[in-house]
N, C-alpha and C. Protein backbone atom coordinates (compact mmCIF):
# COMPACT_ATOMS: atom_id res chain seq x y z
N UNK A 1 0.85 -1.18 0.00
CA UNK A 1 0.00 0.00 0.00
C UNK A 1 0.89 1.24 0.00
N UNK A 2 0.68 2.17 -0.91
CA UNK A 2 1.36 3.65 -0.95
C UNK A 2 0.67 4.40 0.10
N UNK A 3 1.34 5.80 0.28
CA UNK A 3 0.53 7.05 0.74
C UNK A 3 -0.83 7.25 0.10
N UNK A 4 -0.86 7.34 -1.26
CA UNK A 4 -1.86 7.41 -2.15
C UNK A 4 -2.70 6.46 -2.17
N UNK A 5 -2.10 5.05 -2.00
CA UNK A 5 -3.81 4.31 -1.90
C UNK A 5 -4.66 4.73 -0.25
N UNK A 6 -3.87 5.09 0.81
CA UNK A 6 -4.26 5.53 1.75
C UNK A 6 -4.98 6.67 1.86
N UNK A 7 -5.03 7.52 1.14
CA UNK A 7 -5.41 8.68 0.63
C UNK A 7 -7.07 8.44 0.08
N UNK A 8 -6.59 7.46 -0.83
CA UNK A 8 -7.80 6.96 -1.29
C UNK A 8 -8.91 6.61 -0.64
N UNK A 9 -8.40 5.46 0.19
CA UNK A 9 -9.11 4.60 1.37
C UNK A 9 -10.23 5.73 1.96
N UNK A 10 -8.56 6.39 2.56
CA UNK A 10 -9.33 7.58 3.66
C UNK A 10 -10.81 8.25 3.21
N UNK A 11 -10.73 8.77 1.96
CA UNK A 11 -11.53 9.96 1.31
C UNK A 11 -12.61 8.72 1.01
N UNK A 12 -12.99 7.71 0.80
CA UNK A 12 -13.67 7.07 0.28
C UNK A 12 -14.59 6.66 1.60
N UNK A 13 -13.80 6.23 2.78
CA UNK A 13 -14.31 6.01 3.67
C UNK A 13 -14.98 6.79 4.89
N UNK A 14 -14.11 7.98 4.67
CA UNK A 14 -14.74 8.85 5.99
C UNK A 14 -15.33 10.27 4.76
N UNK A 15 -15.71 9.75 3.61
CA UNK A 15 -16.39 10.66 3.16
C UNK A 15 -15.54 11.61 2.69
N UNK A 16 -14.61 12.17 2.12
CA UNK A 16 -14.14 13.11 2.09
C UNK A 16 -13.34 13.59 0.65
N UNK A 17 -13.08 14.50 0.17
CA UNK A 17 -12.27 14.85 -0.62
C UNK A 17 -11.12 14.28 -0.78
N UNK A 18 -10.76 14.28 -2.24
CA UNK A 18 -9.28 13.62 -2.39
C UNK A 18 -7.87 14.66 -1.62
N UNK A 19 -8.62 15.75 -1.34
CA UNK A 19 -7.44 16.85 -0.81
C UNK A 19 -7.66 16.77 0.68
N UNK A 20 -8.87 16.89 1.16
CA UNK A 20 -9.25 16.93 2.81
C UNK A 20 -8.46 15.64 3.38
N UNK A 21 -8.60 14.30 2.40
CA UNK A 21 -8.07 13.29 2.95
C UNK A 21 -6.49 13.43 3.00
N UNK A 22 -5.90 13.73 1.60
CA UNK A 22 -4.31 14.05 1.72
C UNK A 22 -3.88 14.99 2.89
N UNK A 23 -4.63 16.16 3.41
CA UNK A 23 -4.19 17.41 4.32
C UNK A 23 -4.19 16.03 5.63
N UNK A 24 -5.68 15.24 6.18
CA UNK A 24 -5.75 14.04 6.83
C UNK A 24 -4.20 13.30 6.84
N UNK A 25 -4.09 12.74 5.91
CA UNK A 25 -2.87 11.84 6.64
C UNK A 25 -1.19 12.87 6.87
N UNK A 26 -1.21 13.62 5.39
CA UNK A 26 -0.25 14.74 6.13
C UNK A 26 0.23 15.00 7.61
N UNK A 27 -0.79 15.40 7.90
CA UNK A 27 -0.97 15.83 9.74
C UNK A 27 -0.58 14.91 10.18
N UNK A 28 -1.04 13.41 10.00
CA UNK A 28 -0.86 12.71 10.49
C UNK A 28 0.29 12.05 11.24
N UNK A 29 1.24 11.80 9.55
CA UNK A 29 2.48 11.65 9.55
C UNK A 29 3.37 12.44 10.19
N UNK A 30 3.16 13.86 9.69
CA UNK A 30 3.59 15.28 10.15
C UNK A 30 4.01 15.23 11.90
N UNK A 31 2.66 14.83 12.59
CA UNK A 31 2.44 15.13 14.26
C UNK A 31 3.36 13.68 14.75
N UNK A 32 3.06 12.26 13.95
CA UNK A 32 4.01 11.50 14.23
C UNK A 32 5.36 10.91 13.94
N UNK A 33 6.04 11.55 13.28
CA UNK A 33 7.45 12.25 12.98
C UNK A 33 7.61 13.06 14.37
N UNK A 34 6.82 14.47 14.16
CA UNK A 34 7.57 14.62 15.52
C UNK A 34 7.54 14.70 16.92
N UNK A 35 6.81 13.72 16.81
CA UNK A 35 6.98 13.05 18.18
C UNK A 35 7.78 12.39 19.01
N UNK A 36 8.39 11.56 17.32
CA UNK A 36 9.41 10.64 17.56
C UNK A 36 10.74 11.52 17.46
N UNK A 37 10.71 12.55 16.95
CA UNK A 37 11.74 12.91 16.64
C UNK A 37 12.04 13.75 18.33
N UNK A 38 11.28 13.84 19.09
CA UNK A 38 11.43 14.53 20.11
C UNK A 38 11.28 13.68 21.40
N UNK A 39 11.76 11.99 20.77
CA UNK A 39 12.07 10.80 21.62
C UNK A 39 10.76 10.23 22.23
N UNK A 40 9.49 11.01 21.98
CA UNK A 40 8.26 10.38 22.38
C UNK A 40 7.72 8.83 21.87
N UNK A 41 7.01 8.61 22.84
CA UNK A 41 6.25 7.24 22.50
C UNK A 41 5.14 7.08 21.42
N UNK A 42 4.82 6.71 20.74
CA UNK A 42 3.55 6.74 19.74
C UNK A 42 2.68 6.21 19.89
N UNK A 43 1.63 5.92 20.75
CA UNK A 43 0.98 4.46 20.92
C UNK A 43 -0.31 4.91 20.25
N UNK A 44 -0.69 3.72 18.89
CA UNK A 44 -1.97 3.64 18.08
C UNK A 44 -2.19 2.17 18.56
N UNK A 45 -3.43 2.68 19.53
CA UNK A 45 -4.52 1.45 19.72
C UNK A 45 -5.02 0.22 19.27
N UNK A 46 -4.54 -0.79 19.00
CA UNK A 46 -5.33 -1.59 18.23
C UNK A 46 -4.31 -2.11 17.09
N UNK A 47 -3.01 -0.91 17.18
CA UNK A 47 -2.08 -1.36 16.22
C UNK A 47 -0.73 -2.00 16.36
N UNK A 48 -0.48 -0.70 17.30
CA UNK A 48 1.28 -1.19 17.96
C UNK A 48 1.91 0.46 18.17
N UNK A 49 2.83 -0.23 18.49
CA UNK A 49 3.36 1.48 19.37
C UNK A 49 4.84 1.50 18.44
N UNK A 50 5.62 2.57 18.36
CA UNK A 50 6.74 3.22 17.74
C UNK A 50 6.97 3.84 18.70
N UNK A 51 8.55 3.59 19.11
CA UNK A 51 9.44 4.44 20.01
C UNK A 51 10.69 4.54 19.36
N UNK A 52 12.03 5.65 19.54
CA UNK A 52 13.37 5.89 19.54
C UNK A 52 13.78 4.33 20.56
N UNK A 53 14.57 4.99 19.71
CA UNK A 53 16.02 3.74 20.75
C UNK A 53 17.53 3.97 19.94
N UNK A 54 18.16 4.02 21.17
CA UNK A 54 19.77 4.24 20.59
C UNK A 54 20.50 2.97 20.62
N UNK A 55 21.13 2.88 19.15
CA UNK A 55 22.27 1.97 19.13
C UNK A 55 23.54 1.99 19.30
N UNK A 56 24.18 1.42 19.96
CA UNK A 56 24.94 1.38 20.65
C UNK A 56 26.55 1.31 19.63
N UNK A 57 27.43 2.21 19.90
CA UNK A 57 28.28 1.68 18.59
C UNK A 57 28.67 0.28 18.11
N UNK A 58 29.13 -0.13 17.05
CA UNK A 58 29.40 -1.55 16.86
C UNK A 58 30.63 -1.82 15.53
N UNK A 59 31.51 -2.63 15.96
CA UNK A 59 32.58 -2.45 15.12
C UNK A 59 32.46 -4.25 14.42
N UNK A 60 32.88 -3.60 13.34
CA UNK A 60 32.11 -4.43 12.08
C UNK A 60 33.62 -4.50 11.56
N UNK A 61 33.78 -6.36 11.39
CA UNK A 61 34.85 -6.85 10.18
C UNK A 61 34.34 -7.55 9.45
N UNK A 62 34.43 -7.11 7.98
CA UNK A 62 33.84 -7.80 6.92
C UNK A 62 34.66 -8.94 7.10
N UNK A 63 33.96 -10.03 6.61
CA UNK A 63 34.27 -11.47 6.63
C UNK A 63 36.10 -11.35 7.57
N UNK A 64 36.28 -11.24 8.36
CA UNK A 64 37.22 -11.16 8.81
C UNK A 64 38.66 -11.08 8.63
N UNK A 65 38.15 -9.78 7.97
CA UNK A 65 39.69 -9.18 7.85
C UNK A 65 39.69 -7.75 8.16
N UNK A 66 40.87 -8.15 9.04
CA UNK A 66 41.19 -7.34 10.40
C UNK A 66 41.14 -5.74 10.12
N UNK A 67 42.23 -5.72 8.51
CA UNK A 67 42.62 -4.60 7.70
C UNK A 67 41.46 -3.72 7.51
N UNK A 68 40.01 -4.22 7.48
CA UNK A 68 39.15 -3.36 6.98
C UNK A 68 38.11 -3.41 8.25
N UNK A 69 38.55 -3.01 9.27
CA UNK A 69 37.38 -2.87 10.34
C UNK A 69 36.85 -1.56 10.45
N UNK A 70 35.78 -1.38 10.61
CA UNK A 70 34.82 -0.25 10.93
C UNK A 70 34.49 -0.19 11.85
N UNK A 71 33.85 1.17 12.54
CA UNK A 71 32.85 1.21 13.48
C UNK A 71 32.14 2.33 12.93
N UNK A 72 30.53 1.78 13.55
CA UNK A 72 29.55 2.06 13.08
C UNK A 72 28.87 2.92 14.13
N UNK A 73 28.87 4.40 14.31
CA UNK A 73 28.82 4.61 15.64
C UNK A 73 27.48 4.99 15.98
N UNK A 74 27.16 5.12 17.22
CA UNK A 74 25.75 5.08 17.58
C UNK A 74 24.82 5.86 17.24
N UNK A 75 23.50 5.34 17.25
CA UNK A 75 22.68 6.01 16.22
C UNK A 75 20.96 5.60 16.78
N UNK A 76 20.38 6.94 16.67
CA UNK A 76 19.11 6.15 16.73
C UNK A 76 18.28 5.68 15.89
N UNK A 77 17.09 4.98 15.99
CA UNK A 77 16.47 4.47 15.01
C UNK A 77 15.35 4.04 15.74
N UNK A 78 13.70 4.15 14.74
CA UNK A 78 12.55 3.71 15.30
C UNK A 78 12.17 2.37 15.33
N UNK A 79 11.50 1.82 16.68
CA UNK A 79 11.54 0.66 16.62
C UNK A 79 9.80 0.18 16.83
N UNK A 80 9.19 -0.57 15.87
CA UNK A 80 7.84 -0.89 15.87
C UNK A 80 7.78 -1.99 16.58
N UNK A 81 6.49 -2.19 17.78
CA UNK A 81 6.00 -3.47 18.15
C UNK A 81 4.83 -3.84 18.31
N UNK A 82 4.12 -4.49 17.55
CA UNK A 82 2.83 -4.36 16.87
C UNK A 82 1.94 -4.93 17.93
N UNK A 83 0.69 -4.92 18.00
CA UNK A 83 -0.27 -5.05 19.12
C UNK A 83 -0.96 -6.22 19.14
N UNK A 84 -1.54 -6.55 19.90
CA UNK A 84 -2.19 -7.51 19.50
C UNK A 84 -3.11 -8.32 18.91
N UNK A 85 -3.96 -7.08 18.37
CA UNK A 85 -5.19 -7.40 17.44
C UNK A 85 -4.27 -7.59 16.10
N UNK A 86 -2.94 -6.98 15.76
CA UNK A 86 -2.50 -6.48 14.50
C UNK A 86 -1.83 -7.97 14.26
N UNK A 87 -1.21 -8.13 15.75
CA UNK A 87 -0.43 -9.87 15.57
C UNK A 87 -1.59 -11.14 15.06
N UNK A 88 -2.96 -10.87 16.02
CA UNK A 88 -3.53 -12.24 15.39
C UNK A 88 -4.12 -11.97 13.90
N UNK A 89 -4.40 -10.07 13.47
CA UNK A 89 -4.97 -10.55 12.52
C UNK A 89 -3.58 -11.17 11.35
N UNK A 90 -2.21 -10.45 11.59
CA UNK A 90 -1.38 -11.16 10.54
C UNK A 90 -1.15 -12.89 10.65
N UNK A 91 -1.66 -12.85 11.82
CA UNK A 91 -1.27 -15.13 12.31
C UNK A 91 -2.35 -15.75 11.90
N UNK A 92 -3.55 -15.51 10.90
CA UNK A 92 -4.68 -15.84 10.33
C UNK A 92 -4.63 -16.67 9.41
């Protein structure tokens, strides 16, 4: 599914314009971006929650050789854990 079939969905379902629905998920995205971006929790009901989390640095040898080691240094990144209506309906 794109932005745009969501778009679709939306306007089809809650009645609405193809633009009222796009301004709709806009916001949407918009308010939950920064939420996260300001380390908040996200929790959608029924779906699963999105939080930050920091990774921790990590030093990386390609197939092991020594000559080319990296480190990969810490970083955050969002982490999804889906709910439980969302788990049984995907275990169907």
């Amino acid at each position: 599914m794109t932005k745009s079939d969501l778009v679709m969905i939306v306007a089809k379902k809650a009645n609405l314009t193809q633009k009222a629905a796009q301004d709709a998920v806009d916001v949407f995205l918009e308010e939950t971006t920064r939420a996260l971006s300001k380390g908040q929790k996200v929790l959608w009901s029924g779906f699963g929650t999105l939080d930050v989390r920091t990774v921790a640095d990590k030093k990386v040898v390609p197939f092991g050789r020594v000559e080319m080691t990296r480190i990969i240094k810490s970083h955050r990144v969002v982490n999804f854990k889906a709910g439980k209506p969302l788990k049984e309906a995907i275990s169907k």
